[in-house]
N, C-alpha and C. Protein backbone atom coordinates (compact mmCIF):
# COMPACT_ATOMS: atom_id res chain seq x y z
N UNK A 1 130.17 79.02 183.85
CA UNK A 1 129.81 78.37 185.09
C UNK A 1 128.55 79.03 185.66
N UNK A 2 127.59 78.31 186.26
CA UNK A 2 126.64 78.57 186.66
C UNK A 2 126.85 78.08 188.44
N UNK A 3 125.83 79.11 189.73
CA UNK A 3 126.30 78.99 190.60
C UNK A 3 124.76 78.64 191.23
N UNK A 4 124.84 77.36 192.19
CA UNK A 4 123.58 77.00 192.44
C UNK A 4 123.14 77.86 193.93
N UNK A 5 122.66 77.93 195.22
CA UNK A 5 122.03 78.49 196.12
C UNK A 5 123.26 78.11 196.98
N UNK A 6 123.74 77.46 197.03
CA UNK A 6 124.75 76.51 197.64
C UNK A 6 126.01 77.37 197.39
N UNK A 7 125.80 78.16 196.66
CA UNK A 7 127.61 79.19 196.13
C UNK A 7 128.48 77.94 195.59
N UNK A 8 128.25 76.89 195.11
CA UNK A 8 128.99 75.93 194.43
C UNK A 8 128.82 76.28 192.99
N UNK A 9 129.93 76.69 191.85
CA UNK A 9 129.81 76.63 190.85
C UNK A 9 129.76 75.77 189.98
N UNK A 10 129.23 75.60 189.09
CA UNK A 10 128.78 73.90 188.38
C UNK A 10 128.99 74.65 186.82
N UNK A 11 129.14 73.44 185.95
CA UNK A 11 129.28 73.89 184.34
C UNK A 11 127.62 73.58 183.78
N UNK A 12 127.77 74.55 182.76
CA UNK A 12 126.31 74.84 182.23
C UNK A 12 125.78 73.17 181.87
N UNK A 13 124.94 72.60 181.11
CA UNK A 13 124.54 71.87 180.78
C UNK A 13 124.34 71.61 179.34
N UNK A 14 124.61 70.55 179.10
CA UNK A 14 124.78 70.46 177.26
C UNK A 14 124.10 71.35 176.49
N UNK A 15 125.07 71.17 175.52
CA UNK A 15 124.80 72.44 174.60
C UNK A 15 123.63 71.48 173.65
N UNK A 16 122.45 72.63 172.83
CA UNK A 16 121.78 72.05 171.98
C UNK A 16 122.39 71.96 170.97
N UNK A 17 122.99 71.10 170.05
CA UNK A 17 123.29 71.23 168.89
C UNK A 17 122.39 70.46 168.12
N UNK A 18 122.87 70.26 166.96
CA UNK A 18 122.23 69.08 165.93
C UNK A 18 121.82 68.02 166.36
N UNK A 19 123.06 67.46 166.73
CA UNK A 19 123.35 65.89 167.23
C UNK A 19 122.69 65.72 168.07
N UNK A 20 122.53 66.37 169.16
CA UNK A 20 121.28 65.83 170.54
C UNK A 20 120.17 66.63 170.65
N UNK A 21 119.13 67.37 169.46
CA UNK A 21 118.30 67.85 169.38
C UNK A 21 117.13 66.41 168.74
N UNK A 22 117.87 65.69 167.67
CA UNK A 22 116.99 64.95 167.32
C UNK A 22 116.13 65.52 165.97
N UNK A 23 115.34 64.98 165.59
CA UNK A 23 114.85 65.12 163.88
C UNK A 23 113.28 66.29 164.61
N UNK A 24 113.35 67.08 163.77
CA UNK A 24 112.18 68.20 164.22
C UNK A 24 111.11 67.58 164.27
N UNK A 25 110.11 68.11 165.39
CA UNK A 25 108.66 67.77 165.27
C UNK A 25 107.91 68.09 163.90
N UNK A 26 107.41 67.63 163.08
CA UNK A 26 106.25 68.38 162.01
C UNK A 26 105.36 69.51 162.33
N UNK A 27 105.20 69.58 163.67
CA UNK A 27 104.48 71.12 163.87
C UNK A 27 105.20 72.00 164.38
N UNK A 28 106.18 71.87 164.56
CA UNK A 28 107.36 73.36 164.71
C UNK A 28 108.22 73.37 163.00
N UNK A 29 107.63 72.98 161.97
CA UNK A 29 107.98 72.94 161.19
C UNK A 29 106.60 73.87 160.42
N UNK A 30 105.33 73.63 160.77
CA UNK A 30 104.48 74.60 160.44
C UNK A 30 104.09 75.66 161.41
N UNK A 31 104.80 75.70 162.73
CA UNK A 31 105.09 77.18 162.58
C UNK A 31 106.29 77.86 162.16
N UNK A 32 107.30 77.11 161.74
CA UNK A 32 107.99 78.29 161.09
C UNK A 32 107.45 78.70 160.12
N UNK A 33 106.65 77.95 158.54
CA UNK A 33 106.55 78.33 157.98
C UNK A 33 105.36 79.47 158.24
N UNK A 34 104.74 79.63 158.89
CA UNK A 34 103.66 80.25 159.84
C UNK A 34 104.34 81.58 160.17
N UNK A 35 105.26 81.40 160.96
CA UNK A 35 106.23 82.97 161.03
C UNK A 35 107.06 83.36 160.03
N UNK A 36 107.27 82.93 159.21
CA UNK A 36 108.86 83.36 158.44
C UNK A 36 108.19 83.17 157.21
N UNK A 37 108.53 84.00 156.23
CA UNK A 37 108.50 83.92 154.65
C UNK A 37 109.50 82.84 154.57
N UNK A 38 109.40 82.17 153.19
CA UNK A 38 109.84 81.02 152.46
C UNK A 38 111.72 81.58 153.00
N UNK A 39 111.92 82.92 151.78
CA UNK A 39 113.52 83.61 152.04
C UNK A 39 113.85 83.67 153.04
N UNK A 40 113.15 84.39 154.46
CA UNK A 40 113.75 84.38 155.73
C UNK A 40 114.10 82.59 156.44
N UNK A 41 113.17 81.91 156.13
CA UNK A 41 113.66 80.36 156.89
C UNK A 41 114.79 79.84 155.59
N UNK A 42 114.82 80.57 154.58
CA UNK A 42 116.22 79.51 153.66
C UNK A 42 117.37 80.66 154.20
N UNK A 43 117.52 81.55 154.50
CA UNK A 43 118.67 82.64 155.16
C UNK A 43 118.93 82.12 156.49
N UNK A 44 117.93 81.92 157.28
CA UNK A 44 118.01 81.78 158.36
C UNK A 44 118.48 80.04 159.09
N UNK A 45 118.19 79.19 158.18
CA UNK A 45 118.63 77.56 158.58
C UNK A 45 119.41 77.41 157.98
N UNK A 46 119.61 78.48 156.76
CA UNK A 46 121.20 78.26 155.83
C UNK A 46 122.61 78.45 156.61
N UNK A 47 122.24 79.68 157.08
CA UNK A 47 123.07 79.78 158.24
C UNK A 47 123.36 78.45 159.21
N UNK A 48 122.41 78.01 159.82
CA UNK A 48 122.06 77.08 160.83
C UNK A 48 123.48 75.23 160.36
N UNK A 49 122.67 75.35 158.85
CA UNK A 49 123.01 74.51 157.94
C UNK A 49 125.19 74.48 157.53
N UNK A 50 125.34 75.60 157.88
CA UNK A 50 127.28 75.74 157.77
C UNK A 50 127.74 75.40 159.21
N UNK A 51 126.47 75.18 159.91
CA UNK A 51 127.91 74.54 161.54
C UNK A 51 126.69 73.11 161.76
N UNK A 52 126.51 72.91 160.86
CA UNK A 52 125.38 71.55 161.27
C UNK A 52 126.70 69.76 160.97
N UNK A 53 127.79 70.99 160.08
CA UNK A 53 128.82 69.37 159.65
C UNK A 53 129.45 68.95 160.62
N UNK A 54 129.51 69.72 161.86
CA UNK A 54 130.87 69.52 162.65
C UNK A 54 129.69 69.16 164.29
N UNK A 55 128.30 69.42 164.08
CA UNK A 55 128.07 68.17 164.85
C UNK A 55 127.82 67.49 164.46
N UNK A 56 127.20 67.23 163.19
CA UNK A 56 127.38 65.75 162.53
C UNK A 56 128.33 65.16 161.74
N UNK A 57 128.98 64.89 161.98
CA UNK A 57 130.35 64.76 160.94
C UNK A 57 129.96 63.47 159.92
N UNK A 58 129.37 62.89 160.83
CA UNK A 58 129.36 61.38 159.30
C UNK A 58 128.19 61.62 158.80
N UNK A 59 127.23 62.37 159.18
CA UNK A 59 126.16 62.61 158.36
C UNK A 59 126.40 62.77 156.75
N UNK A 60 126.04 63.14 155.31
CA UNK A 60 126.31 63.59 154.09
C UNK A 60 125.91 64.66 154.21
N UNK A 61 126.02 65.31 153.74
CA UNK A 61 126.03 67.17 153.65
C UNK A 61 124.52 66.70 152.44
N UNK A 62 124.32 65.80 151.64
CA UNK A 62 123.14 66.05 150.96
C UNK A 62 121.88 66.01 152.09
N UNK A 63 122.18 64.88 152.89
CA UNK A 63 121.43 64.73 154.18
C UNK A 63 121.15 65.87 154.57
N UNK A 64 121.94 66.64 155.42
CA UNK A 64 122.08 67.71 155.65
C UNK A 64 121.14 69.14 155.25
N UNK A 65 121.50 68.79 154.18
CA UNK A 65 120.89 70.10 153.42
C UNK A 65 118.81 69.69 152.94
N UNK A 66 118.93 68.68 152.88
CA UNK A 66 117.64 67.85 152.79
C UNK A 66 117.02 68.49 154.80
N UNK A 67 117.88 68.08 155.38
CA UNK A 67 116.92 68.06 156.84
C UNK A 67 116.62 69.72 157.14
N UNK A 68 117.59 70.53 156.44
CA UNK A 68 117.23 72.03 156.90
C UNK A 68 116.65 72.82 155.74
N UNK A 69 116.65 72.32 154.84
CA UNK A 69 116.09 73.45 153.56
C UNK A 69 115.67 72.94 152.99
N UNK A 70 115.30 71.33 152.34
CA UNK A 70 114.58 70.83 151.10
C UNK A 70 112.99 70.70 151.43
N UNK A 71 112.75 71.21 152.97
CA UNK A 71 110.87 71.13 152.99
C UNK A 71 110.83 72.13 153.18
N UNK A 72 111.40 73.56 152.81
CA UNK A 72 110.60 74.79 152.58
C UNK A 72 110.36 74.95 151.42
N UNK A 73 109.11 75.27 151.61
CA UNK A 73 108.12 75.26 149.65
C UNK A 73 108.69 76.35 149.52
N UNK A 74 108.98 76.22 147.98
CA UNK A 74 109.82 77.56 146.76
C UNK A 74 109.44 76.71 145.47
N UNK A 75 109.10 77.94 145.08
CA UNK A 75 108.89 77.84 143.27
C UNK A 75 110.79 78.02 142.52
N UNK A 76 110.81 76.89 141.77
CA UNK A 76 111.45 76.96 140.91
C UNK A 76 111.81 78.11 139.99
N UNK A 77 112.66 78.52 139.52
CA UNK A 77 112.36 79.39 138.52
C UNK A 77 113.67 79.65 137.01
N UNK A 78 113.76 79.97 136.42
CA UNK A 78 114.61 79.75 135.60
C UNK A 78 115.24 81.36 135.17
N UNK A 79 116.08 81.49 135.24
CA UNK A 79 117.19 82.57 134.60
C UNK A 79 116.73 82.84 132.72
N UNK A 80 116.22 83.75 132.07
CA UNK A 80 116.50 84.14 130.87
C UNK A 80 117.90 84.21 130.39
């Protein structure tokens, strides 16, 4: 609860989640890559990416994983 000048306590205001954030701008998408190495933004939205199902529930998890990690550039690489 948050308390306005008034000493009336009021409840915080929606939470940001997935669902009412909306699809990212393209230039807060080049500054992350701008601040963060490739590994720190796939650690860091991966995370983001395990509570992204339960505000979107009917979304597909391929969806999903496409909107938080498939546009950070990474080289491929193959296992010997």
């Amino acid at each position: 609860m948050t308390s306005t000048n008034t000493g009336i306590s009021r409840p915080p205001g929606p939470l940001q989640t997935a669902a009412n954030r909306g699809p990212a701008h393209p230039a807060s998408k080049q500054q992350l890559l701008a601040d963060h190495t490739p590994i720190d933004l796939f650690m860091r939205l991966g995370c983001r990416l395990t509570a992204a199902p339960a505000d979107l529930p009917t979304t597909p998890v391929t969806a999903l994983r496409a909107r938080f990690l498939d546009w950070i550039p990474h080289r491929r690489t193959r296992l010997a």
